[in-house]
Protein backbone atom coordinates (compact mmCIF):
# COMPACT_ATOMS: atom_id res chain seq x y z
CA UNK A 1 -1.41 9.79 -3.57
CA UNK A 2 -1.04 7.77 -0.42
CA UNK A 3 -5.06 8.39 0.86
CA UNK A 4 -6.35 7.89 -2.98
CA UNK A 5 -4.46 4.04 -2.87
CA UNK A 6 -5.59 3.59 0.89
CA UNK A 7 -9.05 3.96 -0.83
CA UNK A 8 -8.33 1.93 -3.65
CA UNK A 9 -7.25 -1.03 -2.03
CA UNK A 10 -10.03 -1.30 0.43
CA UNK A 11 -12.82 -0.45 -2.78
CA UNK A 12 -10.68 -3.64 -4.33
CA UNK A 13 -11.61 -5.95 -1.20
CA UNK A 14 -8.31 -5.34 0.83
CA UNK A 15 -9.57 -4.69 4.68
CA UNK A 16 -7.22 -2.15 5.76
CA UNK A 17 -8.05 0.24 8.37
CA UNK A 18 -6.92 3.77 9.47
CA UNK A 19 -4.51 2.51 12.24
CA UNK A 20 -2.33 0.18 9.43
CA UNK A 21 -2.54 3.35 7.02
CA UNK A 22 -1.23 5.19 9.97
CA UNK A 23 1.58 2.96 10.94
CA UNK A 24 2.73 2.82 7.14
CA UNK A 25 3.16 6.48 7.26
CA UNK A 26 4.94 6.41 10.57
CA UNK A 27 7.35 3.81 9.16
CA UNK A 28 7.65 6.12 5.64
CA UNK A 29 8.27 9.15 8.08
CA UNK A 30 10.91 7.28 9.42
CA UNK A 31 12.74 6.72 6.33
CA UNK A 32 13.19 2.77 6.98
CA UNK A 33 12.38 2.32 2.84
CA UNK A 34 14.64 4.31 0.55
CA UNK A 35 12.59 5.69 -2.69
CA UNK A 36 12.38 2.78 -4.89
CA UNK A 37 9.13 1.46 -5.77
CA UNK A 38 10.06 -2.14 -4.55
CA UNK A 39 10.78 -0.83 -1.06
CA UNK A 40 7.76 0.68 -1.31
CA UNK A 41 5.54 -2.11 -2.64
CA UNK A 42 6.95 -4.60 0.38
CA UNK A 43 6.87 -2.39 2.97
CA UNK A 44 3.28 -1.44 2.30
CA UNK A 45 1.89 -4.63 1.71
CA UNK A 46 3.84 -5.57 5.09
CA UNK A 47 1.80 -3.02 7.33
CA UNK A 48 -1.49 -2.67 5.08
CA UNK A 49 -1.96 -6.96 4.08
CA UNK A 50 -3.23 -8.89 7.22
CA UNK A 51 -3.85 -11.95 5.38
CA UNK A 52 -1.54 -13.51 2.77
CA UNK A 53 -4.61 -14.54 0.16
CA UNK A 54 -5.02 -10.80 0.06
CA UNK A 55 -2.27 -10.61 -2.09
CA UNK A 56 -3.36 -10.66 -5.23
CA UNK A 57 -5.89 -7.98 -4.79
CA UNK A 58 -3.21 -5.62 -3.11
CA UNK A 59 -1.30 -6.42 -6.19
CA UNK A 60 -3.71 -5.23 -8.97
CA UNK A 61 -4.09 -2.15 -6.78
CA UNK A 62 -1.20 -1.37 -6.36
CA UNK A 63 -0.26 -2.09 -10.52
CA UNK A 64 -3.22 -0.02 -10.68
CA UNK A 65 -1.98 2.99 -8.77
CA UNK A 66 1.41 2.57 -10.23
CA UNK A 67 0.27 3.06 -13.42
CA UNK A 68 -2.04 5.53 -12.43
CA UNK A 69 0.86 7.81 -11.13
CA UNK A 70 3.03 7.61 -14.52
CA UNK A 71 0.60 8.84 -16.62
């Protein structure tokens, strides 16, 4: 799930490269974000979003992989 959205984001026009991907999953491994999807969504667009006018493309992404996921 996580390397299919890594791919998705940057085939929607979000740069994010294999070190922020990496630090993400550091952080997950960690267990600093519980297991809601809001802890999730701002702690992912915290290490994987270098420039706030990026947002709205992470956002459809991530909508995108959300939705994705529940069906």
């Amino acid at each position: 799930m996580l390397i299919r959205f890594f791919f998705m984001l940057r085939e929607g026009g979000v740069r994010v490269s294999v070190t922020e991907f990496l630090t993400l999953l550091e952080v997950l491994d960690s267990r600093i974000a519980g297991y809601s999807v809001d802890e999730f969504y701002y702690l992912s667009r915290a290490c994987l979003v270098k420039d706030e006018s990026l947002y709205d493309r992470f956002d459809r992404v991530f909508l995108k992989q959300l939705l994705q996921d529940r069906t």
